[in-house]
C-alpha atoms as a PDB file:
ATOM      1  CA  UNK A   1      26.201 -14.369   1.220  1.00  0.00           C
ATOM      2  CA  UNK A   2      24.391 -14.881  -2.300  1.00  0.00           C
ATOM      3  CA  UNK A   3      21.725 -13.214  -3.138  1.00  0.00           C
ATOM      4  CA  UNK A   4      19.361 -16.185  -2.881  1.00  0.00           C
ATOM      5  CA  UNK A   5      20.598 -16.683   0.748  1.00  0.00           C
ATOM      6  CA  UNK A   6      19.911 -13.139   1.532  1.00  0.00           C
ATOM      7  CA  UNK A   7      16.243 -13.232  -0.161  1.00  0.00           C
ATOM      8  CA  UNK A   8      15.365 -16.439   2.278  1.00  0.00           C
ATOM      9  CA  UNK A   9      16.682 -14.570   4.908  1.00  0.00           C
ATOM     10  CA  UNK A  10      14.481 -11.583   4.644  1.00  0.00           C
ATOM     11  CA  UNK A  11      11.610 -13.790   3.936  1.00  0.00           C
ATOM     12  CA  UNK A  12      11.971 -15.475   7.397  1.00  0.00           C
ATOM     13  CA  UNK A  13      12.804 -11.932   9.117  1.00  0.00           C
ATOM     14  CA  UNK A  14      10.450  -9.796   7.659  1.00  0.00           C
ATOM     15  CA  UNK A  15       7.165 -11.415   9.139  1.00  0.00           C
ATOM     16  CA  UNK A  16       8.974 -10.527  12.430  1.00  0.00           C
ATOM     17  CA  UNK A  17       9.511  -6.997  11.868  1.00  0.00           C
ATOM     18  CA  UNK A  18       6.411  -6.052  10.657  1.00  0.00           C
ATOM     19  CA  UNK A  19       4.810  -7.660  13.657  1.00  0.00           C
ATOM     20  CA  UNK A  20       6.986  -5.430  15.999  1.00  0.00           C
ATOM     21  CA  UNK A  21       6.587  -2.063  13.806  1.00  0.00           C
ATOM     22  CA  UNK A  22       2.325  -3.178  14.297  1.00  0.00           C
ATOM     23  CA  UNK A  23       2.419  -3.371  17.927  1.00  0.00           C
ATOM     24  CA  UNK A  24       5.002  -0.363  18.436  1.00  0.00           C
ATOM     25  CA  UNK A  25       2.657   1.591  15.787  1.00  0.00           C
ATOM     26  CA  UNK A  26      -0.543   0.782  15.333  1.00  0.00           C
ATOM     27  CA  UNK A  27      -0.772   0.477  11.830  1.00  0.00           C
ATOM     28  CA  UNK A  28      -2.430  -2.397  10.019  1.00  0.00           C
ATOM     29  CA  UNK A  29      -0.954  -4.884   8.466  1.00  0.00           C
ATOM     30  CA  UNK A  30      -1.023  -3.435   4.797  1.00  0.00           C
ATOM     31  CA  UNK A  31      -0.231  -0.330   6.288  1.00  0.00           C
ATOM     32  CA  UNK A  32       2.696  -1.563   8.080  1.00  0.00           C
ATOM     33  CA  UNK A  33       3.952  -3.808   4.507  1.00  0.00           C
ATOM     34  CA  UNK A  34       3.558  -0.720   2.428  1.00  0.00           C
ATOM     35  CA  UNK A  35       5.489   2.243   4.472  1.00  0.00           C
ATOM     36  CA  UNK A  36       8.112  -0.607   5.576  1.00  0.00           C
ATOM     37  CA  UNK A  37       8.493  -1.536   1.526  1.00  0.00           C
ATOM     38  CA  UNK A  38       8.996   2.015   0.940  1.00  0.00           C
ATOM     39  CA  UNK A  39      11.758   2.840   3.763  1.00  0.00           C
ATOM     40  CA  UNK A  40      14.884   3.387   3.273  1.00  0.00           C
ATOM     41  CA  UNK A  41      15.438   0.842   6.187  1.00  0.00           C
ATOM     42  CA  UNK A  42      14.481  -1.689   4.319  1.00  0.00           C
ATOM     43  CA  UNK A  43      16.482  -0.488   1.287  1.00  0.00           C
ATOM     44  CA  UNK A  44      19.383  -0.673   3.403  1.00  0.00           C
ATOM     45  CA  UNK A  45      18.211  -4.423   4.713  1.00  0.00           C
ATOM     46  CA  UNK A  46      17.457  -5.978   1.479  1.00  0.00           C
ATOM     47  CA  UNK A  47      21.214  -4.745   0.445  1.00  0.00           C
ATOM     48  CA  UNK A  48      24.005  -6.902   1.688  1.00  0.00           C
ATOM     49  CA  UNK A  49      26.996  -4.743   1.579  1.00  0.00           C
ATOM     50  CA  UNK A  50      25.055  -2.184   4.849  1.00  0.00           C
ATOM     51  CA  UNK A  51      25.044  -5.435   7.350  1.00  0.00           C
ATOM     52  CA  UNK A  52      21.423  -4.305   8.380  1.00  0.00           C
ATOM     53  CA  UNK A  53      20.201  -8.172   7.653  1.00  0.00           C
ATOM     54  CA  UNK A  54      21.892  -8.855  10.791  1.00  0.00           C
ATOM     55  CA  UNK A  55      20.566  -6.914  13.157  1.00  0.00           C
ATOM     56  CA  UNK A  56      17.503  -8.048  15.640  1.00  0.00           C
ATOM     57  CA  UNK A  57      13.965  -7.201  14.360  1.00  0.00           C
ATOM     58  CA  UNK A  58      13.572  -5.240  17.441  1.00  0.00           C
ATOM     59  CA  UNK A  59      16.588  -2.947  16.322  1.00  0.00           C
ATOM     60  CA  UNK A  60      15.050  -2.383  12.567  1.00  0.00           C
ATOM     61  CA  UNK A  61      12.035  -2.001  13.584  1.00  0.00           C
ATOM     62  CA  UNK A  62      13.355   0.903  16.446  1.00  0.00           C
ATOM     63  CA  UNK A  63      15.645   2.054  13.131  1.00  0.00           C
ATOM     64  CA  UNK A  64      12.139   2.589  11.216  1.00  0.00           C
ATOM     65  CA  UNK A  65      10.849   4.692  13.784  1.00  0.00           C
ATOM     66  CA  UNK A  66      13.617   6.411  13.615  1.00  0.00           C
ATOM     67  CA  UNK A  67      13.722   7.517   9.972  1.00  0.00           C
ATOM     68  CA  UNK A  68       9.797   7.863  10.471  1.00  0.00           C
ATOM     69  CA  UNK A  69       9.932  10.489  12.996  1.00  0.00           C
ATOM     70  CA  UNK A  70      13.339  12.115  11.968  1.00  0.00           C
ATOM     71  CA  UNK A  71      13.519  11.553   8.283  1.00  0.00           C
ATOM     72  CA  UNK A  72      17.069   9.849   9.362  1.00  0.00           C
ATOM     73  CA  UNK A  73      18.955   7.403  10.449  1.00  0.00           C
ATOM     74  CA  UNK A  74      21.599   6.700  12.298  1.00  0.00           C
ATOM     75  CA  UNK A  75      23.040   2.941  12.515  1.00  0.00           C
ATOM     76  CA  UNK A  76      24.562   2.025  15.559  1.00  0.00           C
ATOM     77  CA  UNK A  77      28.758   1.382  15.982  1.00  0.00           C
ATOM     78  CA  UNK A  78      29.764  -2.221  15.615  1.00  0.00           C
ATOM     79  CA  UNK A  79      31.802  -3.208  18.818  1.00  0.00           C
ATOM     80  CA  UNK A  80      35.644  -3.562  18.053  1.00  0.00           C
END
């Protein structure tokens, strides 16, 4: 995947997760943009090599609660 292909990809995912960390959260909207920004979640999506970027929103957004409330996380196994 270029990198062009992965920015247009996290443009049309992003919305998406943000929506589910609102609802699960609480938080407003810039709220929500500026501790997602500053995860390392999102770190780890917006780099290609980790394989986050395909993953469901629901599972990032669980993944960001995650390193919220644990300072951690912990990506799950890829079936073999």
């Amino acid at each position: 995947m270029t990198r062009s292909q992965l920015g247009a990809l996290l443009a049309v995912i992003i919305p998406d997760i943000l929506s589910v960390i609102i609802k699960r959260t609480g938080f407003s909207q810039d709220e929500a943009i500026e501790k997602f920004y500053n995860s390392k979640v999102y770190s780890c999506l917006s780099d290609e090599k980790t394989g986050v970027w395909h993953y469901s929103s629901h599972l990032i957004a669980e993944l960001f609660e995650q390193e919220r409330s644990s300072g951690g996380i912990i990506f799950p196994q890829e079936a073999s």
